[in-house]
Protein backbone atom coordinates (compact mmCIF):
# COMPACT_ATOMS: atom_id res chain seq x y z
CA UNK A 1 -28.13 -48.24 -35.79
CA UNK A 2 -30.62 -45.09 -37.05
CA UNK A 3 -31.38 -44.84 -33.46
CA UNK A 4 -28.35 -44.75 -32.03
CA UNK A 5 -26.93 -41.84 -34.87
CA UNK A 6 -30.53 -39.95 -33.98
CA UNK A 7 -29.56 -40.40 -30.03
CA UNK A 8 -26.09 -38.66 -31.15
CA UNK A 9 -27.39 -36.00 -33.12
CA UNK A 10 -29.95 -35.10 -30.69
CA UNK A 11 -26.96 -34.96 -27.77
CA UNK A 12 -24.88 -33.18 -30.04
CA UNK A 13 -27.56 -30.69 -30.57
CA UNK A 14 -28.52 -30.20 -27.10
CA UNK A 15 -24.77 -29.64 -26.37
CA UNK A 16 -24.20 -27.23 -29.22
CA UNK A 17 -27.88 -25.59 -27.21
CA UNK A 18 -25.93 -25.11 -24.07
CA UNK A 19 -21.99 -24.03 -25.60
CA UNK A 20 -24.29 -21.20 -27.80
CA UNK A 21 -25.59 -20.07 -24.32
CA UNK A 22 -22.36 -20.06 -22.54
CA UNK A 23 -21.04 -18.35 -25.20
CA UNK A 24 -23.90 -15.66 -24.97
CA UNK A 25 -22.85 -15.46 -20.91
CA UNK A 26 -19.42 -14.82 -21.84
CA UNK A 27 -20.07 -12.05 -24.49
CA UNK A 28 -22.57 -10.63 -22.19
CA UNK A 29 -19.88 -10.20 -19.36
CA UNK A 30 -17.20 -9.40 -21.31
CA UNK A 31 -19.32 -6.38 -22.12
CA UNK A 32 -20.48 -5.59 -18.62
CA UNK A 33 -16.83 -5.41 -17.85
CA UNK A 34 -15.88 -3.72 -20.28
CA UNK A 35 -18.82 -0.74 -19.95
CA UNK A 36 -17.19 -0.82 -15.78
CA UNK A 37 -13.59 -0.03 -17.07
CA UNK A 38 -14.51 2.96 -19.57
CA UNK A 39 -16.39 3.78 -16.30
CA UNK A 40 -13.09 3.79 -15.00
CA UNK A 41 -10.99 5.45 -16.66
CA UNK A 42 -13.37 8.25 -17.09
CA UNK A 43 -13.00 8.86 -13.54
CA UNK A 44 -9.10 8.34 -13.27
CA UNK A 45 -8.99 11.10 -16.18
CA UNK A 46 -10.93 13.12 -14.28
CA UNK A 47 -9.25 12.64 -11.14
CA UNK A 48 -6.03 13.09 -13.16
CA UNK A 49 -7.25 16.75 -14.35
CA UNK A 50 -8.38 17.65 -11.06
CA UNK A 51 -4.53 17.29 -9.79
CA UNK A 52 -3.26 18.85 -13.29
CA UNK A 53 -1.50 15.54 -14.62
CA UNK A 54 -1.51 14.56 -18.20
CA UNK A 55 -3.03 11.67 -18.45
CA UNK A 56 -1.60 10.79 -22.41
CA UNK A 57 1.96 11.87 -21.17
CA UNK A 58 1.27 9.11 -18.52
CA UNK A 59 0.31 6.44 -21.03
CA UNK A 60 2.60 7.14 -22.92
CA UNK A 61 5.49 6.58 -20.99
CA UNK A 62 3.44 3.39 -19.41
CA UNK A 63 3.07 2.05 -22.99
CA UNK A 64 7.34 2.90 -23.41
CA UNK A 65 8.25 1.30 -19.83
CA UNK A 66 6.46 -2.31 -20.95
CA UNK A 67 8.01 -2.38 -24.36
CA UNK A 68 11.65 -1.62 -22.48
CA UNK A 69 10.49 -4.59 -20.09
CA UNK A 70 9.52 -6.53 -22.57
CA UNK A 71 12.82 -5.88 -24.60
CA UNK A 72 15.38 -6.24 -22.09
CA UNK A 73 13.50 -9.60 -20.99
CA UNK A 74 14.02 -11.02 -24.42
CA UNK A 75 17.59 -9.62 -24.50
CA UNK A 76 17.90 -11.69 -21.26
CA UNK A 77 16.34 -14.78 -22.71
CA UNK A 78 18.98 -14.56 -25.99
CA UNK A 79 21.07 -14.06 -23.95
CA UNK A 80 21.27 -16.07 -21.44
CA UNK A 81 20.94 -19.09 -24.15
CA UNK A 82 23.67 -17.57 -25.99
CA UNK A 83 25.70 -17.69 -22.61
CA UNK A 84 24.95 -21.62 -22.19
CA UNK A 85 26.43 -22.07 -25.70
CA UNK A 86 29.55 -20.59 -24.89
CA UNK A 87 30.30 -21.86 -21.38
CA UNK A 88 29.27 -25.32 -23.29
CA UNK A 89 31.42 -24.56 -26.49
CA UNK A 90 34.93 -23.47 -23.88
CA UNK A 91 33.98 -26.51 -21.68
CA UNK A 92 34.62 -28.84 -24.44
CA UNK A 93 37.49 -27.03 -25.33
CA UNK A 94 38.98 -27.30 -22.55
CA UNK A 95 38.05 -31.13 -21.97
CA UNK A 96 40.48 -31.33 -25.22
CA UNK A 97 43.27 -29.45 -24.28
């Protein structure tokens, strides 16, 4: 039985070995990718000056356009389950009349 619990802990070990690498991969990429897209957008700012456009105005009404989206698709979503209740609610009215 001692064996078998020092097999497990031993393969336990050896996979916690190879999740700390992978881990160490990811977090390695991550900032490789990261380091390429303040690359990036250094460039697209400085592409963006070049043809006189404000970049923050830009953002900014980026930033405003996906919190619209996202608003009127939750509007949609309460609403549309609001609409279900209704039709369901005059349906059964109607089935009494």
């Amino acid at each position: 039985m001692a064996d078998d619990l020092y097999a497990k802990v031993n393969e336990q070990k050896e996979q916690l070995q190879e999740l700390r690498k992978t881990v160490e991969e990811t977090n390695e990429g991550v900032e490789d990718i990261d380091e390429e897209l303040a690359q990036q957008r250094a460039l697209l700012e400085a592409i963006a000056d070049a043809q006189g456009l404000d970049t923050d105005a830009i953002l900014t009404e980026a930033v405003i356009e996906d919190a619209e989206a996202s608003a009127d698709a939750e509007g949609e979503a309460a609403d549309s389950s609001t609409g279900t209740d209704a039709e369901a609610a005059d349906a059964a009215t109607e089935s009494t009349d």
